[in-house]
Protein backbone atom coordinates (compact mmCIF):
# COMPACT_ATOMS: atom_id res chain seq x y z
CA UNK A 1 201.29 32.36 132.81
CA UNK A 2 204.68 31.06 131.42
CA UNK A 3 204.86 30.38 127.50
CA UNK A 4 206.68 26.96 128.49
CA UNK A 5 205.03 23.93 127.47
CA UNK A 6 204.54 21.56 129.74
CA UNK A 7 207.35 18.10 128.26
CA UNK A 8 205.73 14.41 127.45
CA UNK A 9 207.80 13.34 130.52
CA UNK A 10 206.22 16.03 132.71
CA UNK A 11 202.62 15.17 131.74
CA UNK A 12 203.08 11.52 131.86
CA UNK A 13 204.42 11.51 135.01
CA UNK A 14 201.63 13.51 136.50
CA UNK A 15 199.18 10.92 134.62
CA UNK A 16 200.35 8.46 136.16
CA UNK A 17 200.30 9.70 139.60
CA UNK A 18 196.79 10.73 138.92
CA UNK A 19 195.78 6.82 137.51
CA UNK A 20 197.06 5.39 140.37
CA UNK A 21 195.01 7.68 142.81
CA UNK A 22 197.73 9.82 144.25
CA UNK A 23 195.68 13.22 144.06
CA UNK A 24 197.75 14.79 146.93
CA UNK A 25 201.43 15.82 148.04
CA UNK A 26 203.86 16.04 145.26
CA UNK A 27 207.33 15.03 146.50
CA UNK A 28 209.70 18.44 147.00
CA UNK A 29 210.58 20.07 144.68
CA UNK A 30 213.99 18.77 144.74
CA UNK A 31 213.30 15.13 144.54
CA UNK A 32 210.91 16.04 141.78
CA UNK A 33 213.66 17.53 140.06
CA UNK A 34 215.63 14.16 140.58
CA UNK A 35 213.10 11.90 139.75
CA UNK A 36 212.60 13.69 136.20
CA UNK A 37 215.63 14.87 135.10
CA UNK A 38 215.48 18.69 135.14
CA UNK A 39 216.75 20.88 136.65
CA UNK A 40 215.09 22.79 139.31
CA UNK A 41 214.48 26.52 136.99
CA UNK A 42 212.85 24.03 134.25
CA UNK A 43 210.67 22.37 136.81
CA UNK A 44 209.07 25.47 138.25
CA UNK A 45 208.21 26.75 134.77
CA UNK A 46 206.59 23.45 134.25
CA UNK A 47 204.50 23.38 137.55
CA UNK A 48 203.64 27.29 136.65
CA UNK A 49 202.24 25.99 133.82
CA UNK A 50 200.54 22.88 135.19
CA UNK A 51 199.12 25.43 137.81
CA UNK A 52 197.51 27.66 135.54
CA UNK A 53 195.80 24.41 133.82
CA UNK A 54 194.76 23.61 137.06
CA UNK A 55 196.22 20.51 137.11
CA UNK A 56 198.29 21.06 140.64
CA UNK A 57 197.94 23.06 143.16
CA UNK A 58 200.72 24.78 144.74
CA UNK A 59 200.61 27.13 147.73
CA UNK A 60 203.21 28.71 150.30
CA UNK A 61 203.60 26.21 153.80
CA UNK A 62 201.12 23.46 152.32
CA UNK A 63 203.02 22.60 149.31
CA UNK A 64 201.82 21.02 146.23
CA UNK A 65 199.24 18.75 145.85
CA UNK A 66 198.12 16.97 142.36
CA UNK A 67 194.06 18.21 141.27
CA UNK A 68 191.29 16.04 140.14
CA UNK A 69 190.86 16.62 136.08
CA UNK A 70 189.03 19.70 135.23
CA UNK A 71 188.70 21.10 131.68
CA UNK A 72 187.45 24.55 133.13
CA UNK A 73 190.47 26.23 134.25
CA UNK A 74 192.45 26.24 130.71
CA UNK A 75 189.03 27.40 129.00
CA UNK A 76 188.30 29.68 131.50
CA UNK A 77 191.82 31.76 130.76
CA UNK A 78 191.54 31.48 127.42
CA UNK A 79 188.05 32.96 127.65
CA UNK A 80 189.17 35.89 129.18
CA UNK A 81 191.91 36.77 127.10
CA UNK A 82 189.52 36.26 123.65
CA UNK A 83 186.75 38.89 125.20
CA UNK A 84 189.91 41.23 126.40
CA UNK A 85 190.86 40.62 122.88
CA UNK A 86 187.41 41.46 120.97
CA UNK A 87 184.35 41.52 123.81
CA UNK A 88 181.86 40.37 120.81
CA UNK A 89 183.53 36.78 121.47
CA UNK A 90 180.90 36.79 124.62
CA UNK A 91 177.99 36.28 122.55
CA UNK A 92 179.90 33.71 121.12
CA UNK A 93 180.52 31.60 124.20
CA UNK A 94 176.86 32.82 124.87
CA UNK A 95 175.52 30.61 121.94
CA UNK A 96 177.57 28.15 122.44
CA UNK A 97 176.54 27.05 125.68
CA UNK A 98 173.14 27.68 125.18
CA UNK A 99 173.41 24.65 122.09
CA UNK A 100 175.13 22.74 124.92
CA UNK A 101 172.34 23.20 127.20
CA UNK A 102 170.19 21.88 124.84
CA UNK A 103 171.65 19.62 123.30
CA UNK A 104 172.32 17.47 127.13
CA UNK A 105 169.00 18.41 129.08
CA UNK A 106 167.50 14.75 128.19
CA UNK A 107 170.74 12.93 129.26
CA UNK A 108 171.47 15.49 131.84
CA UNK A 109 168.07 15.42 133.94
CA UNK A 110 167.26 11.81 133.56
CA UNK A 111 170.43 11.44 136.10
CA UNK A 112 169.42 13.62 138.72
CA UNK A 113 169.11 11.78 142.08
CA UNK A 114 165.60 12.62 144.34
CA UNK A 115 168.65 14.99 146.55
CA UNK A 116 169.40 16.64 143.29
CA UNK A 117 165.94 17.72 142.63
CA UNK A 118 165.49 19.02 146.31
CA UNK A 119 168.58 21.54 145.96
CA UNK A 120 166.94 22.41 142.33
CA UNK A 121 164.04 23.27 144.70
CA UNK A 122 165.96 25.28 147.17
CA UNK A 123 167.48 27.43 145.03
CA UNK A 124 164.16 28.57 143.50
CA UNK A 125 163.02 29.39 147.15
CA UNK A 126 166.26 31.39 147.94
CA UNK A 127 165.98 33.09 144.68
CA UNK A 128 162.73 34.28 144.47
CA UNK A 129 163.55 35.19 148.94
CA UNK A 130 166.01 37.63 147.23
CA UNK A 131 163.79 38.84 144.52
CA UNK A 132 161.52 39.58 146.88
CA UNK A 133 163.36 40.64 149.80
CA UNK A 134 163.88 44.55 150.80
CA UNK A 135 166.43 45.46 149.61
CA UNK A 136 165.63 43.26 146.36
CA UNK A 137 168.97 41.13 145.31
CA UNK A 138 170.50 39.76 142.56
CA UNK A 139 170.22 36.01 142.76
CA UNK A 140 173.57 35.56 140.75
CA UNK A 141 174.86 32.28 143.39
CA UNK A 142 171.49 30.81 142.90
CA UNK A 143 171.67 31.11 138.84
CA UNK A 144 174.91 29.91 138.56
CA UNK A 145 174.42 26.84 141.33
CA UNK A 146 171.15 26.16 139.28
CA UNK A 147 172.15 25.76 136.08
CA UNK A 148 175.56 23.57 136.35
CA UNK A 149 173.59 21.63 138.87
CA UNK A 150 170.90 20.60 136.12
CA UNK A 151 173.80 18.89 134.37
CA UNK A 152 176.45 18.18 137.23
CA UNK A 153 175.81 14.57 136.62
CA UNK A 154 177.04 14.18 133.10
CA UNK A 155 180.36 12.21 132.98
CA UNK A 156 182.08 14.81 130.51
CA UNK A 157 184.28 17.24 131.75
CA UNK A 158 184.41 19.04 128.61
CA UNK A 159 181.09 19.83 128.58
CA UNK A 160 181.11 20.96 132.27
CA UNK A 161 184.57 22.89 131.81
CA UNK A 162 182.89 24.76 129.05
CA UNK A 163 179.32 25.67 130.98
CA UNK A 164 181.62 26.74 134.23
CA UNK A 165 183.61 29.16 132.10
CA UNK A 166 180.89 30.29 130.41
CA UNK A 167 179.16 31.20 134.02
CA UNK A 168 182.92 32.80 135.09
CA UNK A 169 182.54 34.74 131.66
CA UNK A 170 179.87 35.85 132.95
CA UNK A 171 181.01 37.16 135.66
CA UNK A 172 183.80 38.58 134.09
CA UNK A 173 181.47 41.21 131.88
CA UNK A 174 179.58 42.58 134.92
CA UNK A 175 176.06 40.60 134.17
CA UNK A 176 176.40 38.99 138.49
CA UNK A 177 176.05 42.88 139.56
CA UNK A 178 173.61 44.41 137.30
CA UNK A 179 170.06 43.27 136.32
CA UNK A 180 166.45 44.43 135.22
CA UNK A 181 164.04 43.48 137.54
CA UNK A 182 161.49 42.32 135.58
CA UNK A 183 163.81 40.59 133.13
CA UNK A 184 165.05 38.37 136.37
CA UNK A 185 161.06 37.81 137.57
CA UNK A 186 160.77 36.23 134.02
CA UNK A 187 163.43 34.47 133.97
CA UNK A 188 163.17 32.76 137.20
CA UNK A 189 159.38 32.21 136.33
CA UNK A 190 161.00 30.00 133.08
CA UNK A 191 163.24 28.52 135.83
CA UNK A 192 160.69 27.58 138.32
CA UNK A 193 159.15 25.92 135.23
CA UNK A 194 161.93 23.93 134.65
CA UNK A 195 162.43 22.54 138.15
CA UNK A 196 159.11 21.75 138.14
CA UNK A 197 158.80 19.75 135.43
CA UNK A 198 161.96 18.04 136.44
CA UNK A 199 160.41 16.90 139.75
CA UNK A 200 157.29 15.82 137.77
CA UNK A 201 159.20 13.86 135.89
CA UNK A 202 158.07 15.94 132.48
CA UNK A 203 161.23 16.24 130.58
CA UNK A 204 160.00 17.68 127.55
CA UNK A 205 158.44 20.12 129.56
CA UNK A 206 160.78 21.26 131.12
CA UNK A 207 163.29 21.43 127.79
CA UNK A 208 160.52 23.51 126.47
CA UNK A 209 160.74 26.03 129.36
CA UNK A 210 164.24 25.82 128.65
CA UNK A 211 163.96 26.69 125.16
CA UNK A 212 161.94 29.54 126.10
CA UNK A 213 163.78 31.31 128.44
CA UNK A 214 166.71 31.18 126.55
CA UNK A 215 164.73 33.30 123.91
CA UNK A 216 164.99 36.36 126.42
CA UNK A 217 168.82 36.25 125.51
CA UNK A 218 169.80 39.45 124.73
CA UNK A 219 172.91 39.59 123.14
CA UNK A 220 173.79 43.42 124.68
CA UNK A 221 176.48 45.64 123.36
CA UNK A 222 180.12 45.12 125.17
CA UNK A 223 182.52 47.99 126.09
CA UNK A 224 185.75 47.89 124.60
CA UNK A 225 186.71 46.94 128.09
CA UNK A 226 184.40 44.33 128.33
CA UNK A 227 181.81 45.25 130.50
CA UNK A 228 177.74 45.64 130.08
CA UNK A 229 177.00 48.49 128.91
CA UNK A 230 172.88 48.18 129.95
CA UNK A 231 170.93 47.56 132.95
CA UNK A 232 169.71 44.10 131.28
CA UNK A 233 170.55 40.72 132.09
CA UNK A 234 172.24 37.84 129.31
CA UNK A 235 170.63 34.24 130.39
């Protein structure tokens, strides 16, 4: 990613294109270039940069196109780079998330549509189908899906940028590919409670199941490379 910052001009014009609902094809590059001012070297730092934010997206044949706002993307990188930097930063982003979980269930399940609740309900099935199948597999899709779909209705970005890079953090330390069993048959016991009680219409119920399974958080040592270093499984 290129250590140019993006200008006032640059942003503002992309603002406005996104306010006035043009979320596809940027002009060419050239006319961009005309348009703004710059020169054509200065502009494709800038859209670098505006890429890696994911604030455009740019690909050979199709072009560029402009990107609905999404706060993940720029926390995302910036996660990675802290737990390449010191991989005891993952327990921070750990706890963090888990306070954010908290603090929105109320406000987060209250808006969940009767269509919302079914896919809650299918991704318990297809989870425990994998827990049980032969050969036995991770449900890692299913965990991910589960959780930002509890609070995909929440009008905050920066709350959902922050849970999806926590879930690509993840990823990142190896916790998708390895698992104890029994750890996972507990935890998706907590998270059939949860569904349940969403369905049911018990809230608190279900924020208590909530509460409890995040007390099987094990905060496990990191390699200096910042992988898992046990068998066990980080909620």
């Amino acid at each position: 990613m290129s250590t140019t910052k993006l200008t006032p001009d640059f942003l503002e014009y992309l603002a406005k294109l996104a306010r006035n609902g043009q979320t596809f094809d940027l002009p060419s590059l050239s006319s961009l270039s005309k348009s703004l001012g710059i020169s054509l070297s200065t502009l494709r730092e800038q859209l670098e940069v505006a890429k890696a934010l994911g604030f455009v997206d740019i690909r050979p044949r199709t072009g560029m196109r402009l990107l609905p706002y999404s706060f993940s993307p720029a926390v995302s990188k910036s996660l990675s780079y802290a737990i390449e930097l010191e991989p005891d930063y993952f327990a921070a982003i750990v706890d963090l998330r888990n306070h954010l979980e908290a603090a929105y269930w109320h406000e987060a399940v209250c808006l969940l549509s009767s269509a919302d609740k079914e896919q809650l309900g299918k991704l318990i099935t297809q989870a425990w189908a994998k827990l049980h199948g032969s050969p036995i597999q991770i449900p890692h899709m299913e965990h991910r899906q589960l959780h930002l779909s509890i609070y995909q209705r929440l009008q905050n970005p920066f709350v959902i940028g922050i849970m999806e890079a926590y879930w690509d953090a993840y990823e990142r330390v190896g916790l998708s590919l390895y698992a104890d069993y029994l750890h996972l048959k507990l935890v998706w016991t907590y998270h059939q409670e949860m569904v349940e009680a969403i369905c049911q219409g018990d809230f608190d119920a279900g924020y208590s199941a909530l509460v409890k399974h995040k007390d099987l958080l094990l905060h496990l040592p990191i390699t200096s490379d910042g992988k898992v270093t046990t068998e066990k499984s980080i909620e």
